[in-house]
PDB file of N, CA and C in Angstrom:
ATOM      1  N   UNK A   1       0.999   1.587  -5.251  1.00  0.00           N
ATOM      2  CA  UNK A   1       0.216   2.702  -4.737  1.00  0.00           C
ATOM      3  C   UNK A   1      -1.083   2.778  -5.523  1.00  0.00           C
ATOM      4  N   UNK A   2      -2.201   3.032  -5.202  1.00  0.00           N
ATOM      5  CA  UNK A   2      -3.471   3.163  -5.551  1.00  0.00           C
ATOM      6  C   UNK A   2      -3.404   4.269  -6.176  1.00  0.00           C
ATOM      7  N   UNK A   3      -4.615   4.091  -7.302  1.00  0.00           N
ATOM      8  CA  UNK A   3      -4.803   4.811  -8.341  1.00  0.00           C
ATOM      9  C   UNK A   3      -5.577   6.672  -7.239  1.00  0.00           C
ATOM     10  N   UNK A   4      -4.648   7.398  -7.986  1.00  0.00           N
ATOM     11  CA  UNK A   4      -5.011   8.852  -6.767  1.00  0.00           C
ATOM     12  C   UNK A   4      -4.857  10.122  -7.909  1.00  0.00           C
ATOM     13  N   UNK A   5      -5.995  10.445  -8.726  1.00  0.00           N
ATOM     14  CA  UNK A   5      -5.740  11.786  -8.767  1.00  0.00           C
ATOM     15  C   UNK A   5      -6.771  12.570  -8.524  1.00  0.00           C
ATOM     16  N   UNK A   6      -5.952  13.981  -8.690  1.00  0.00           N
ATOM     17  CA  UNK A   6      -7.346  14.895  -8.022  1.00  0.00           C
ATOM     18  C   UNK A   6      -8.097  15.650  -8.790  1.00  0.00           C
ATOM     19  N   UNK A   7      -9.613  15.533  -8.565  1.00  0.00           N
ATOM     20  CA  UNK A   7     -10.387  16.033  -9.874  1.00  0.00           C
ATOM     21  C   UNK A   7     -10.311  17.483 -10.123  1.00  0.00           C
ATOM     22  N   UNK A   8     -10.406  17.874 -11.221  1.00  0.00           N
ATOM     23  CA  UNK A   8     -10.403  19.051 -11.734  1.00  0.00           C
ATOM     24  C   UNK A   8     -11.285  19.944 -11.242  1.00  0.00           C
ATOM     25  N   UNK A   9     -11.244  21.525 -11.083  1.00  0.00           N
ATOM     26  CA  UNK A   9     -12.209  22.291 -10.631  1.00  0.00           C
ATOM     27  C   UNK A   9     -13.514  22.307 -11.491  1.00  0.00           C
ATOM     28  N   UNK A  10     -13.295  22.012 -12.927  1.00  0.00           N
ATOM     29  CA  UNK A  10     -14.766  22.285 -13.435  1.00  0.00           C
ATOM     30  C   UNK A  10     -15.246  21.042 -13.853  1.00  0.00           C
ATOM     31  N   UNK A  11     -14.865  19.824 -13.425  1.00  0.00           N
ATOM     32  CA  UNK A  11     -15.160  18.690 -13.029  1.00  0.00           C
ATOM     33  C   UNK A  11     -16.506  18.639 -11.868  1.00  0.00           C
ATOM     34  N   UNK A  12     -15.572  19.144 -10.561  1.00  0.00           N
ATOM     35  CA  UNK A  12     -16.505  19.190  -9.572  1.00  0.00           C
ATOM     36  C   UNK A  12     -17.638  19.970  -9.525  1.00  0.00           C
ATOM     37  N   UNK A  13     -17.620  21.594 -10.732  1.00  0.00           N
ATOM     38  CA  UNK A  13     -18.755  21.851 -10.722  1.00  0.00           C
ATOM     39  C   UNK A  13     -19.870  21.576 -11.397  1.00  0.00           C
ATOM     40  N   UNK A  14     -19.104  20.224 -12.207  1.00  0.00           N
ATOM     41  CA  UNK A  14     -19.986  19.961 -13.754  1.00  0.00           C
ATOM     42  C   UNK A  14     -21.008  19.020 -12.585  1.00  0.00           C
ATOM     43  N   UNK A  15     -20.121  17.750 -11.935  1.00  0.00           N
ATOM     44  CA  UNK A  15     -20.595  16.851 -10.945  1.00  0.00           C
ATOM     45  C   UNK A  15     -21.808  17.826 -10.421  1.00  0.00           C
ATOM     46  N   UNK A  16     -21.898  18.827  -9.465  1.00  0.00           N
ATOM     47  CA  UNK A  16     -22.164  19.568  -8.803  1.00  0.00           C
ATOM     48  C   UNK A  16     -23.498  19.746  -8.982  1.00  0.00           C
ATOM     49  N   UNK A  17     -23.331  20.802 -10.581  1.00  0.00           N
ATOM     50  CA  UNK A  17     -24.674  21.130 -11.634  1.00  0.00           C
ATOM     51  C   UNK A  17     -25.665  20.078 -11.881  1.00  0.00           C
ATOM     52  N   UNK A  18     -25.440  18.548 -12.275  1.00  0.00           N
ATOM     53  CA  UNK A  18     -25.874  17.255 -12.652  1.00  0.00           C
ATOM     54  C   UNK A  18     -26.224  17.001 -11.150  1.00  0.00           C
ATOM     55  N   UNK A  19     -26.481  17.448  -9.869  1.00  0.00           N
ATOM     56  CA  UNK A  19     -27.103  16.897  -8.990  1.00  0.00           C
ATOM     57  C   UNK A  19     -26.759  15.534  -8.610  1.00  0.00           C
ATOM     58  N   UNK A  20     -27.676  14.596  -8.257  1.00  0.00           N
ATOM     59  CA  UNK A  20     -27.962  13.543  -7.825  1.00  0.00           C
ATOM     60  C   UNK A  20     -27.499  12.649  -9.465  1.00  0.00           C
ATOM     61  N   UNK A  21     -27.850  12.777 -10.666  1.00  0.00           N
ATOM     62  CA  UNK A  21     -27.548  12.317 -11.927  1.00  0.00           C
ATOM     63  C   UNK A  21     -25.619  12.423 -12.200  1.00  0.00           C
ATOM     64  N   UNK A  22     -25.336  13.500 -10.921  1.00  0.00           N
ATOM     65  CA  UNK A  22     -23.681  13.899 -11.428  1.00  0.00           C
ATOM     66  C   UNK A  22     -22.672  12.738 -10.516  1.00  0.00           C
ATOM     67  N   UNK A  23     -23.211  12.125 -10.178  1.00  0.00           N
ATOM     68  CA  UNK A  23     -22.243  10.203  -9.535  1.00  0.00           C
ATOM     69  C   UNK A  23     -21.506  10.580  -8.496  1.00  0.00           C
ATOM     70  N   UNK A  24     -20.983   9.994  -8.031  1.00  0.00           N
ATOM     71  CA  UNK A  24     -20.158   9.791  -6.336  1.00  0.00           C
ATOM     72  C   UNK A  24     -18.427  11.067  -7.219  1.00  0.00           C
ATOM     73  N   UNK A  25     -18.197  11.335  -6.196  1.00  0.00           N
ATOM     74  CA  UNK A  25     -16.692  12.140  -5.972  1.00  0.00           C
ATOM     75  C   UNK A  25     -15.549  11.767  -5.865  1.00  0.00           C
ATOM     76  N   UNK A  26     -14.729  11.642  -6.642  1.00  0.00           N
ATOM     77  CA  UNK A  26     -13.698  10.263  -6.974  1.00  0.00           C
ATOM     78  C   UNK A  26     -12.562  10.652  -5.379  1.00  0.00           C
ATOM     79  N   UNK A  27     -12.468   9.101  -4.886  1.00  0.00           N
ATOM     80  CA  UNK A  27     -11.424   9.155  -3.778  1.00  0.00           C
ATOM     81  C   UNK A  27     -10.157   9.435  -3.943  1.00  0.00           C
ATOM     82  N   UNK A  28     -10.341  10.890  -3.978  1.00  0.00           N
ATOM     83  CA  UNK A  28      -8.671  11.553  -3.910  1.00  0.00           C
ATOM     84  C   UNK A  28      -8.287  11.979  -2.033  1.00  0.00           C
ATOM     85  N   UNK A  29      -6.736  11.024  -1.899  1.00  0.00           N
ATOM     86  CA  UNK A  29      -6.435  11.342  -0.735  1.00  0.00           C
ATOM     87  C   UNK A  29      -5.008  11.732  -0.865  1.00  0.00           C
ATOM     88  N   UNK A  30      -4.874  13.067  -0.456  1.00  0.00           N
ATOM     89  CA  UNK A  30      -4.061  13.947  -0.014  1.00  0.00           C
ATOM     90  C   UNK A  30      -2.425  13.192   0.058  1.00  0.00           C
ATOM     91  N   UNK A  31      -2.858  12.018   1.153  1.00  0.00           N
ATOM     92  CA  UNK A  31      -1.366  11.335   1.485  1.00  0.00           C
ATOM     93  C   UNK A  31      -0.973  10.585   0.299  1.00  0.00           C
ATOM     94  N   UNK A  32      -2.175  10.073  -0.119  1.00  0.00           N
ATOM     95  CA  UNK A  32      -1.229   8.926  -0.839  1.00  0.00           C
ATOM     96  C   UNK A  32      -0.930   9.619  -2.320  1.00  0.00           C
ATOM     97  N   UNK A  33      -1.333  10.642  -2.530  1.00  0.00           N
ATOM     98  CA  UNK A  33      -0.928  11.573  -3.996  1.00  0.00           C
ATOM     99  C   UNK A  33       0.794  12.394  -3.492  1.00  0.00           C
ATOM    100  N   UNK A  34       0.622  12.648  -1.675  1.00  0.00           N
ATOM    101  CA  UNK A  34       2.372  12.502  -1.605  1.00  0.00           C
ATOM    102  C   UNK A  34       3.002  11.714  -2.099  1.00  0.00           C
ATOM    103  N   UNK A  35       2.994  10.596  -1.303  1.00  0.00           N
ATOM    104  CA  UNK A  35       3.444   9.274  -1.387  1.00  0.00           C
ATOM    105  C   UNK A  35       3.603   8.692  -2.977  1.00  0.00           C
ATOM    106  N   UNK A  36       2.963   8.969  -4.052  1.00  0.00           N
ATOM    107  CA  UNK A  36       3.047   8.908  -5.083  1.00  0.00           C
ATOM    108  C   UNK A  36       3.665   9.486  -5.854  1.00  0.00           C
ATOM    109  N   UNK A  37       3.892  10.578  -5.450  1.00  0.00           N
ATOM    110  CA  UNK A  37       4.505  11.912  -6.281  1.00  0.00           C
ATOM    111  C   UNK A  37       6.717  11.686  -5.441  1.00  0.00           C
ATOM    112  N   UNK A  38       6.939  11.308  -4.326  1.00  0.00           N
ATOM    113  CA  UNK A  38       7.798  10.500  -3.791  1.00  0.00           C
ATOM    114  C   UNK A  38       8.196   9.217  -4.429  1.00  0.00           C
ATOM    115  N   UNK A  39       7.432   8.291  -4.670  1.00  0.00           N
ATOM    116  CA  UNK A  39       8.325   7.259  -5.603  1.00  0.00           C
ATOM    117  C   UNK A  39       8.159   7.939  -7.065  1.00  0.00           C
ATOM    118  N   UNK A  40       7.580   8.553  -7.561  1.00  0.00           N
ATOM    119  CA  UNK A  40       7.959   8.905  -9.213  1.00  0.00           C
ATOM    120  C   UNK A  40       9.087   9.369  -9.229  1.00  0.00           C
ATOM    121  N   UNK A  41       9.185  10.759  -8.405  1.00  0.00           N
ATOM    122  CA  UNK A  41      10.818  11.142  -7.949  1.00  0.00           C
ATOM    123  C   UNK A  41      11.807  10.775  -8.297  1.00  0.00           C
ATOM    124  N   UNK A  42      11.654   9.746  -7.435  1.00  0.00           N
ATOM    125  CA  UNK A  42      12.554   8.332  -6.930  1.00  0.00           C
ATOM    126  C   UNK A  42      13.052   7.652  -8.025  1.00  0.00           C
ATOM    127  N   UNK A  43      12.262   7.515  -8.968  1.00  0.00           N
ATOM    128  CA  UNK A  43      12.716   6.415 -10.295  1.00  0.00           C
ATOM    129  C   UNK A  43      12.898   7.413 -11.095  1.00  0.00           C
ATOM    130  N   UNK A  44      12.638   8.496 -11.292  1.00  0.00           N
ATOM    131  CA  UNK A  44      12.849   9.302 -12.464  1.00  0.00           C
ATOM    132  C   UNK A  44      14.417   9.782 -12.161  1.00  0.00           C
ATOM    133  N   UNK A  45      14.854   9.700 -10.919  1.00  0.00           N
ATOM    134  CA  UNK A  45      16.415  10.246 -10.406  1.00  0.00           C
ATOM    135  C   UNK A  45      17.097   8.746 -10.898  1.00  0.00           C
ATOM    136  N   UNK A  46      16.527   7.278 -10.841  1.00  0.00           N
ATOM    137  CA  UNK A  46      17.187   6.387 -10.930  1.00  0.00           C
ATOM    138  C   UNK A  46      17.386   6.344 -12.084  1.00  0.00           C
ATOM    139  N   UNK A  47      16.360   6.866 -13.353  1.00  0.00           N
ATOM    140  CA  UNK A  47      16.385   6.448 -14.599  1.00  0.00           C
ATOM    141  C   UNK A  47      17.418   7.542 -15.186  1.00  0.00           C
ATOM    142  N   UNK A  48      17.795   8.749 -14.303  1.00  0.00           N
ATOM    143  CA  UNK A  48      19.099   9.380 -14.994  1.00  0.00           C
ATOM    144  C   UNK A  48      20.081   8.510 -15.282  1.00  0.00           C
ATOM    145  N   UNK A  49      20.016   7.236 -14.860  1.00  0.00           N
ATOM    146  CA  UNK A  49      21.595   5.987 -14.773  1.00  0.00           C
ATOM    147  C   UNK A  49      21.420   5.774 -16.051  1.00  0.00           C
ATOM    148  N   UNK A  50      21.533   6.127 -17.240  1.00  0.00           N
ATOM    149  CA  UNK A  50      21.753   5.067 -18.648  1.00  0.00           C
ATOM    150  C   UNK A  50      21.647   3.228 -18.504  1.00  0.00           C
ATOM    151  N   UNK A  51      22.196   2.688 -17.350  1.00  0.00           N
ATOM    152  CA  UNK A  51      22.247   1.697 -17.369  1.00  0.00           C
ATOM    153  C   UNK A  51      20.808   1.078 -16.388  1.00  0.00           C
ATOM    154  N   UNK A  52      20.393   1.860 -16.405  1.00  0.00           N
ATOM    155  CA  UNK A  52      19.180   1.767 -14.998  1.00  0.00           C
ATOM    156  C   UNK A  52      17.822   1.871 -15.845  1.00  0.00           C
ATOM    157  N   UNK A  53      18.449   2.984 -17.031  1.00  0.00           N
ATOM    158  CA  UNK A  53      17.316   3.617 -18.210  1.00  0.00           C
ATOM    159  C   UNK A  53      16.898   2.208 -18.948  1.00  0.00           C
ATOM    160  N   UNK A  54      18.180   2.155 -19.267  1.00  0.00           N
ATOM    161  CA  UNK A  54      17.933   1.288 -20.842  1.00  0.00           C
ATOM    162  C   UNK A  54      17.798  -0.529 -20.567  1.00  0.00           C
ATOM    163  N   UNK A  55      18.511  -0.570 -19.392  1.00  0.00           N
ATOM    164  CA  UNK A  55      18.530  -1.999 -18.594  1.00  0.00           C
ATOM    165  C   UNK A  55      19.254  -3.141 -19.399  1.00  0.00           C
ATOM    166  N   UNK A  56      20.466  -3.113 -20.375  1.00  0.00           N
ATOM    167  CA  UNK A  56      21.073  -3.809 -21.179  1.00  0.00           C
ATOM    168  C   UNK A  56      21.510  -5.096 -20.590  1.00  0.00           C
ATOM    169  N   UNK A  57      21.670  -5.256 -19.082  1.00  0.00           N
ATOM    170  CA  UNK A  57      21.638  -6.680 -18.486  1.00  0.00           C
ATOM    171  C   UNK A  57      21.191  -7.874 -18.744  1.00  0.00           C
ATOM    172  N   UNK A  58      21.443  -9.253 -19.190  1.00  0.00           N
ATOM    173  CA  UNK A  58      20.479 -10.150 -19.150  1.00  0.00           C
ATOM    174  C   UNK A  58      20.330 -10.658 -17.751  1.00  0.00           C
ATOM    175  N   UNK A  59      20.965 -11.029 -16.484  1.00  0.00           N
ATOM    176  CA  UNK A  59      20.521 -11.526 -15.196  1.00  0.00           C
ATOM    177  C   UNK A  59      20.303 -10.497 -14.510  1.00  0.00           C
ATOM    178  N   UNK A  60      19.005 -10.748 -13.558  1.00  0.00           N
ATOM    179  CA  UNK A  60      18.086  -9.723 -12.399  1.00  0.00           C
ATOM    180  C   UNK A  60      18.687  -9.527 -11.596  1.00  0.00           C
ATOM    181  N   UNK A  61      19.610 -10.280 -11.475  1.00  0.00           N
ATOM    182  CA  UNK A  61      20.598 -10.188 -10.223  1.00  0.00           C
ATOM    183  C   UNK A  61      21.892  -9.297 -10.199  1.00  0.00           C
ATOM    184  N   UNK A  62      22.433  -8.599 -11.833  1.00  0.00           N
ATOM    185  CA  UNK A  62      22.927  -7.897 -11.773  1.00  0.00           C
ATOM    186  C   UNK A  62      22.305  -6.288 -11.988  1.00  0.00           C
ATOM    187  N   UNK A  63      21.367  -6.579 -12.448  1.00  0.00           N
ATOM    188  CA  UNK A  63      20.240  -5.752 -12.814  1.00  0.00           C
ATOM    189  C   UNK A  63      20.046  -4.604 -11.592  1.00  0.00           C
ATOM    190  N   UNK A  64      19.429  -5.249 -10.640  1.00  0.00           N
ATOM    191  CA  UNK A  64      19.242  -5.399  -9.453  1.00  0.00           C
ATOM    192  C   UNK A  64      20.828  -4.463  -8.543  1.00  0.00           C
ATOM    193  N   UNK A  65      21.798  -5.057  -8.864  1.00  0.00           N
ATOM    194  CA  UNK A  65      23.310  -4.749  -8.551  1.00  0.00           C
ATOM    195  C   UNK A  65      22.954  -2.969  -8.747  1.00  0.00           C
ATOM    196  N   UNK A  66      22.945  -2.841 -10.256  1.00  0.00           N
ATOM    197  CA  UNK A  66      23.232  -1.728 -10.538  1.00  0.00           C
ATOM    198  C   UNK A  66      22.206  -0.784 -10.517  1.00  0.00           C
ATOM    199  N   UNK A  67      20.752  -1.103  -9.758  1.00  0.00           N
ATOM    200  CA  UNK A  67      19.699   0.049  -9.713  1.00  0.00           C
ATOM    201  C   UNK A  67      20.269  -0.066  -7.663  1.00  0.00           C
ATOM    202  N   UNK A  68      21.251  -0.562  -7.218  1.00  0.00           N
ATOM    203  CA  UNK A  68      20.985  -0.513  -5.752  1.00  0.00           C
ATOM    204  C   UNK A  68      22.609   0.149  -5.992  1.00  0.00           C
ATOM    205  N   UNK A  69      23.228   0.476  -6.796  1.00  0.00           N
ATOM    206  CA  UNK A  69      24.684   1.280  -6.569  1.00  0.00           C
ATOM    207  C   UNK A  69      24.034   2.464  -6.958  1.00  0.00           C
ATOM    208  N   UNK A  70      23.245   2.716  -8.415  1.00  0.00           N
ATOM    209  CA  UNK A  70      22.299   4.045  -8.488  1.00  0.00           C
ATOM    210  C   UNK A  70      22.027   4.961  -7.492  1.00  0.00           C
ATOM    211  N   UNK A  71      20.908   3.853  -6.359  1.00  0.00           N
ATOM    212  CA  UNK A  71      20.247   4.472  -5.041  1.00  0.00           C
ATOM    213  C   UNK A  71      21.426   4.789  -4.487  1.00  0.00           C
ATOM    214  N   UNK A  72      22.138   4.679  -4.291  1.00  0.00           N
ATOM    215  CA  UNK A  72      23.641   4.663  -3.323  1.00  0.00           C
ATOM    216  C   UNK A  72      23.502   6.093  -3.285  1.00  0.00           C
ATOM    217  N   UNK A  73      24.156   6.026  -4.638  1.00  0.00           N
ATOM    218  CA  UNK A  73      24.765   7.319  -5.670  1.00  0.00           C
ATOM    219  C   UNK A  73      23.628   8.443  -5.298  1.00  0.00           C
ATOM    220  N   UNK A  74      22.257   8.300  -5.524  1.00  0.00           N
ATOM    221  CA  UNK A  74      21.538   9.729  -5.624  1.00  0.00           C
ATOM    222  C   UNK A  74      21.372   9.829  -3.535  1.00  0.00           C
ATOM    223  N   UNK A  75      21.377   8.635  -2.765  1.00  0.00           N
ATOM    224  CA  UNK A  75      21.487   8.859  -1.613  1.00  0.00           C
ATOM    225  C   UNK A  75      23.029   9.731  -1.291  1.00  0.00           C
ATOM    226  N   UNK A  76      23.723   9.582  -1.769  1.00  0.00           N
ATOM    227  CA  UNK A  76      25.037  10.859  -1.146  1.00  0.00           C
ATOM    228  C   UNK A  76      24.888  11.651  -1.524  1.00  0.00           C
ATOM    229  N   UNK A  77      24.427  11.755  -2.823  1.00  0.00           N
ATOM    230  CA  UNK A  77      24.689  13.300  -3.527  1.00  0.00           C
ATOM    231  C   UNK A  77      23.244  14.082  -2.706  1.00  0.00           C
ATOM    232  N   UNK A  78      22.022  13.441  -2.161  1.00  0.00           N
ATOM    233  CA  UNK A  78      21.314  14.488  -1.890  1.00  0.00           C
ATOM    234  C   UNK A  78      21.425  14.803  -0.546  1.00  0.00           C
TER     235      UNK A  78
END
């Protein structure tokens, strides 16, 4: 996801004050600061797993196993 945050109020009036010298208005879009704020969610519910947290696995493939029984897990319970 693209870099999305949204500028501060006395940001925009500092920009504002500085005129033409105060630079372009940083591209904050609405959806994709959802969409962002949705996968943080997402991994911060996965990283409740201790084993998901700390990742003590050496193969990706079991790795992998146990962040997709995780999703399982926070998919029933919600």
């Amino acid at each position: 996801i693209r870099h999305t945050i949204p500028e501060r109020l006395d940001q925009q009036r500092h920009r504002h004050n500085r005129g033409s010298q105060g630079g372009r208005p940083t591209g904050f879009d609405r959806e994709h600061y959802k969409k962002r704020n949705t996968v943080e969610r997402a991994i911060n519910r996965l990283k409740g797993f201790r084993a998901v947290a700390t990742r003590y696995e050496k193969r990706a493939y079991i790795y992998l196993g146990t962040v997709a029984l995780a999703a399982l897990m926070v998919w029933l319970r919600t």
